[in-house]
Protein backbone atom coordinates (compact mmCIF):
# COMPACT_ATOMS: atom_id res chain seq x y z
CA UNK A 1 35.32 -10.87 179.16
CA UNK A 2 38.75 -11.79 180.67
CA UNK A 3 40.58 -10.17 178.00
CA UNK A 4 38.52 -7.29 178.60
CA UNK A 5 39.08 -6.82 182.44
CA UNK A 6 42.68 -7.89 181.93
CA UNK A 7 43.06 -4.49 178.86
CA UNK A 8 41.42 -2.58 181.44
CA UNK A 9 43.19 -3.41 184.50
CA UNK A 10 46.44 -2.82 182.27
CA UNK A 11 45.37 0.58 181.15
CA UNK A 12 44.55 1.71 184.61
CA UNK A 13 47.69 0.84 186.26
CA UNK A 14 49.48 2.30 182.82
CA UNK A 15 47.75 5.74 183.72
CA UNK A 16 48.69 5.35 187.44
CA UNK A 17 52.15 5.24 186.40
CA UNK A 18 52.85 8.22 184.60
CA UNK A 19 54.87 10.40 185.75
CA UNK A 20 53.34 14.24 186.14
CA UNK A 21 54.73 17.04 184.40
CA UNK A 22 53.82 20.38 185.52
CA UNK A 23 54.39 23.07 182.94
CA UNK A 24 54.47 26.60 183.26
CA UNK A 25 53.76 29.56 180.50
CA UNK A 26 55.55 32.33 179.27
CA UNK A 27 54.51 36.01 180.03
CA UNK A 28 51.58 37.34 178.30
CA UNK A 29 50.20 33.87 177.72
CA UNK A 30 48.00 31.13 179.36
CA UNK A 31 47.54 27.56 179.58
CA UNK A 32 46.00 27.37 175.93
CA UNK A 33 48.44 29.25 174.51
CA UNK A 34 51.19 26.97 175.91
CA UNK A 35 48.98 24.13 174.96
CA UNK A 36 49.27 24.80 171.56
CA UNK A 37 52.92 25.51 171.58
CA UNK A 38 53.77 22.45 172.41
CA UNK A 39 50.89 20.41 171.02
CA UNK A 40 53.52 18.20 169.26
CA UNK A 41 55.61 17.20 171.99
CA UNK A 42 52.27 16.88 173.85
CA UNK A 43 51.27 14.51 170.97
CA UNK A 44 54.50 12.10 171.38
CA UNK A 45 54.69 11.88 174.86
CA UNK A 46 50.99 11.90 176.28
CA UNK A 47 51.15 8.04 176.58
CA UNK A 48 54.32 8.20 179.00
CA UNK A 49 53.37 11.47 181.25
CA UNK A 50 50.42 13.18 182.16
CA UNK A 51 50.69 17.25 181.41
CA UNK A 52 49.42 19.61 183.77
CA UNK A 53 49.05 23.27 182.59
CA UNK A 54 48.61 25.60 184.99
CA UNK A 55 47.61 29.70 184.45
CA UNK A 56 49.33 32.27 186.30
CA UNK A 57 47.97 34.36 189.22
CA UNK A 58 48.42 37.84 187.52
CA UNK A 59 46.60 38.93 184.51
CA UNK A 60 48.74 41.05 182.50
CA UNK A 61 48.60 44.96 181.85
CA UNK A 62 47.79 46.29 179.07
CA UNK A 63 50.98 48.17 178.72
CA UNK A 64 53.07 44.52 179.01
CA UNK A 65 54.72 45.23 175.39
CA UNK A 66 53.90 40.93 174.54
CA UNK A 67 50.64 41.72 174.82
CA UNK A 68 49.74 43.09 171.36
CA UNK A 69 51.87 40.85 169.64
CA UNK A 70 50.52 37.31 171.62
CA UNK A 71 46.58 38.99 171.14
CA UNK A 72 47.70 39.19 167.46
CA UNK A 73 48.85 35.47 167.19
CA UNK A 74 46.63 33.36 169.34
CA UNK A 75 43.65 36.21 169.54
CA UNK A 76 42.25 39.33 171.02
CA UNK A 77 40.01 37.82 173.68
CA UNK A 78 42.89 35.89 175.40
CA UNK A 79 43.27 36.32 178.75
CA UNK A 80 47.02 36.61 178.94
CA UNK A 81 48.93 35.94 182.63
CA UNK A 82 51.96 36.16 184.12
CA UNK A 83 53.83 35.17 187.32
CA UNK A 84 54.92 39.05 188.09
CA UNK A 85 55.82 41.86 186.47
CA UNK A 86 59.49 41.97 185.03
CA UNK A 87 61.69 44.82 184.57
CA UNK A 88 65.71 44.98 183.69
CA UNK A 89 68.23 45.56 186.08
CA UNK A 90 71.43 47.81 185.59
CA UNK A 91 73.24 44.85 183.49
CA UNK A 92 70.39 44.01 181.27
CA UNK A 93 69.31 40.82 183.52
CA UNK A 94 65.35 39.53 184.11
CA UNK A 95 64.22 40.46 187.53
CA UNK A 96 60.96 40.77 188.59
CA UNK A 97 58.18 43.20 191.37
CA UNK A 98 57.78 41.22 194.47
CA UNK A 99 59.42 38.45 193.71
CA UNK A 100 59.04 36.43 196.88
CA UNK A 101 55.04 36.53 196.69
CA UNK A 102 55.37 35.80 193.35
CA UNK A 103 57.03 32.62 193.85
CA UNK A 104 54.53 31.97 196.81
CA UNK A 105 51.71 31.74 194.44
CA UNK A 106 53.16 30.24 191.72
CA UNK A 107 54.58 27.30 194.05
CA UNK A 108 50.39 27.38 196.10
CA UNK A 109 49.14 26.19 192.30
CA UNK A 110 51.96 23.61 191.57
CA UNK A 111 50.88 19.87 193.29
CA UNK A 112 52.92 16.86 193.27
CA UNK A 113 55.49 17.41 190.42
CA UNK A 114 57.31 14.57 189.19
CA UNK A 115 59.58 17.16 187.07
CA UNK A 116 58.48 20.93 186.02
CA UNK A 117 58.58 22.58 182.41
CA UNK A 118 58.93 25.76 181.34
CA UNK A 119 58.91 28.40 178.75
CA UNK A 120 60.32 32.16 179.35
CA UNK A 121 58.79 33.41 182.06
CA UNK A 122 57.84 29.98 182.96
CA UNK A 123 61.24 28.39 182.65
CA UNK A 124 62.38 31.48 184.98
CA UNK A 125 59.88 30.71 187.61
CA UNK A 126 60.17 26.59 187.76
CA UNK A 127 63.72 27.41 188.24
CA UNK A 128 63.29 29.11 191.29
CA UNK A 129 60.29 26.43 192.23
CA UNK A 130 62.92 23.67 191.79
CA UNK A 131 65.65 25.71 194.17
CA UNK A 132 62.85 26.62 196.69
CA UNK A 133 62.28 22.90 196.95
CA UNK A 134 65.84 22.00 196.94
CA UNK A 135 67.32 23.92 199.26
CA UNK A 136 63.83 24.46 201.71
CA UNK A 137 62.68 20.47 201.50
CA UNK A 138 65.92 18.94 199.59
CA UNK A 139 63.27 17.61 197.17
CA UNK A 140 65.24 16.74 193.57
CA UNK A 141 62.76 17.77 190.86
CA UNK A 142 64.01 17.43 186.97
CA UNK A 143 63.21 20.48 184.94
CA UNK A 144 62.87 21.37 181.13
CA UNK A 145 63.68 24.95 180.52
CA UNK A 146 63.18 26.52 177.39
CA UNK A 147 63.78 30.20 176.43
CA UNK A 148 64.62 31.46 179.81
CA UNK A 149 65.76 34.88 180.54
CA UNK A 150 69.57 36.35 182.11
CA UNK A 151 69.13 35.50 185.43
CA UNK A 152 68.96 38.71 187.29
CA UNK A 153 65.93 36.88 189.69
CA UNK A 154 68.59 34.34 190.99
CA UNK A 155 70.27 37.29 192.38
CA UNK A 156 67.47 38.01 194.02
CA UNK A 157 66.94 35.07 195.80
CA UNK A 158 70.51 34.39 197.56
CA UNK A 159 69.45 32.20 199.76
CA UNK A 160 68.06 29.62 196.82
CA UNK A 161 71.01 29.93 194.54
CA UNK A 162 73.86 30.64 197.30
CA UNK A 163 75.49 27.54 195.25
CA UNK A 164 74.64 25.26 192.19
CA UNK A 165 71.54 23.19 191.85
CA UNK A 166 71.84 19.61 192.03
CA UNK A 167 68.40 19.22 190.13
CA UNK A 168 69.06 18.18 187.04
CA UNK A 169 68.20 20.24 184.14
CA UNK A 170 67.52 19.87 180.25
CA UNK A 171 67.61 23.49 178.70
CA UNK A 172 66.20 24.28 175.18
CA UNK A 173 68.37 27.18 173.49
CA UNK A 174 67.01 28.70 170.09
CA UNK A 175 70.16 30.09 168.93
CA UNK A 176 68.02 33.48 167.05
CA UNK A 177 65.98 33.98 170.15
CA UNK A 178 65.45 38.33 170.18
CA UNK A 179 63.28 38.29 172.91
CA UNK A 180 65.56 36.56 175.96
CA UNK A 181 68.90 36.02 173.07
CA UNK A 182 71.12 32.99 173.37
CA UNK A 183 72.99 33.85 176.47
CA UNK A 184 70.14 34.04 178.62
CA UNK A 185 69.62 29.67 178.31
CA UNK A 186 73.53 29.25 179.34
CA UNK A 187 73.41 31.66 182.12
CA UNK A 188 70.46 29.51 183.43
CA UNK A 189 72.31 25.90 182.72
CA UNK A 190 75.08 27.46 184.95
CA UNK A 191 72.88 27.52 187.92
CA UNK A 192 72.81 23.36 187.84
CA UNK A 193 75.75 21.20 188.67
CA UNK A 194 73.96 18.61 186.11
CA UNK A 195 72.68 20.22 182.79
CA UNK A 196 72.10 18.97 178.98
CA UNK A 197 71.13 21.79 176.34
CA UNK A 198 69.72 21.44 173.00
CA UNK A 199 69.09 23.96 170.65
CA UNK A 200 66.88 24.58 167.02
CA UNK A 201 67.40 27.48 164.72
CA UNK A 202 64.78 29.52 165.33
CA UNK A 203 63.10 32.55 167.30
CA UNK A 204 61.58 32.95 170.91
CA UNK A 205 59.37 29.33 170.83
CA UNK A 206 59.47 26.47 172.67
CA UNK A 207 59.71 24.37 170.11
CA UNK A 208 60.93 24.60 166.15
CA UNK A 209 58.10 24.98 163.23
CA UNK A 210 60.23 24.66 160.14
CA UNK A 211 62.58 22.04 161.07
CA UNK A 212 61.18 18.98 161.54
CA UNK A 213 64.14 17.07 161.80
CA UNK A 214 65.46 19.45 164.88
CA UNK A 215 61.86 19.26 166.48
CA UNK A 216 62.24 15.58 166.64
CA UNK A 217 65.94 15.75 167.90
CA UNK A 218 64.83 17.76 170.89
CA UNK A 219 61.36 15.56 171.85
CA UNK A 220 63.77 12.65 171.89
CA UNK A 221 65.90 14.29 173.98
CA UNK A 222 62.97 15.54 176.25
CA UNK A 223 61.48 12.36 176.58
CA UNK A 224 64.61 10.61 177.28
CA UNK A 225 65.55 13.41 179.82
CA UNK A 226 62.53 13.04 181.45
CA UNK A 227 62.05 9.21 181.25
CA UNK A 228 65.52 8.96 183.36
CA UNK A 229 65.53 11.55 185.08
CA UNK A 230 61.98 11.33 186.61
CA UNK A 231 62.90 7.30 187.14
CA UNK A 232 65.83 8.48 189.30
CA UNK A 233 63.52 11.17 191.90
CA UNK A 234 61.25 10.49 194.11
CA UNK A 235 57.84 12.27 193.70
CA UNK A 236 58.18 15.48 194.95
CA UNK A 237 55.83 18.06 197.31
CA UNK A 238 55.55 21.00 198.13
């Protein structure tokens, strides 16, 4: 029985102390979707952090052009979300309809983030959740970004990026991305003063499918990103 109580006690305080990962979803998705995206790094790290998946505010039009193609992957009675509507600007950069209230409600459903992940859209937004916090609280959150967009949003938020981040950043770069391309990753790793990348192969996903050997280069590198990086901050609130 002292054995027992003694495994028990130690499980307990091993769930206390993980660290909590907020991640966010990509446009036209949910948090299933992103659930199953990254089921394997989910898989390897679930011991050592606790995941929280949240869905976005907005549900998405009809006329969102992901909308067939995500319905025709993960299923037509998805309810797909985003964090606002994007558009283009003049040079081809991601910006987005009422951005402010946007990142309003997407910072009322984050709680207590020991470090935020992303994908697209979602990589966009914790960006601009981690420089709220910076700049507004000068709260240091560690971020994974994966897949996000030219950065045509930071440009419409002076005040957050009127200088690099000090947040430190991990960035996932998949080098034949059509939907956001290559460029869009390094124009968000030069928004932190502190930023590693790591890239696969492979198309708009958060993670690689065919090469096993890069999807286990960049878990390592996500867990040891986070393991450090979240040792380093103090929990965070917003």
């Amino acid at each position: 029985r002292r054995t027992t109580r003694r495994n028990k006690q130690t499980r307990k305080r091993s769930e206390m102390e993980k660290k909590r990962v907020v991640v966010l979803h990509g446009t036209a998705s949910n948090s299933r979707i992103i659930q199953l995206q990254l089921a394997t790094l989910i898989s390897k790290l679930k011991d050592e952090f606790e995941f929280y998946f949240i869905d976005a505010p907005r549900i998405c039009s009809e006329d969102n052009r992901h909308v067939k193609m995500m319905r025709s992957i993960f299923g037509k009675d998805q309810i797909l979300r985003e964090f606002a509507e994007a558009s283009i600007d003049e040079h081809g950069w991601r910006v987005y309809k009422d951005i402010e209230t946007a990142i309003d409600d997407a910072e009322s459903l984050v709680s207590e983030p020991d470090a935020i992940l992303g994908f697209s859209q979602g990589a966009n937004f914790a960006t601009m959740l981690v420089a709220r916090a910076e700049r507004r609280r000068g709260k240091r959150i560690p971020c994974v970004l994966m897949c996000g967009a030219r950065p045509g949003w930071a440009k419409q938020c002076p005040d957050l990026f009127v200088s690099q981040l000090n947040s430190p950043a991990l960035v996932v770069l998949a080098e034949n991305d059509t939907v956001v391309g290559p460029d869009g990753p390094r124009l968000m790793a030069d928004l932190f003063t502190k930023t590693h990348i790591c890239t696969h192969k492979e198309g708009h996903k958060p993670l690689p499918s065919l090469d096993r050997n890069a999807l286990s280069s960049i878990i390592i590198q996500i867990r040891n990103f986070l393991l450090t990086e979240t040792s380093l901050s103090c929990r965070s609130f917003f």
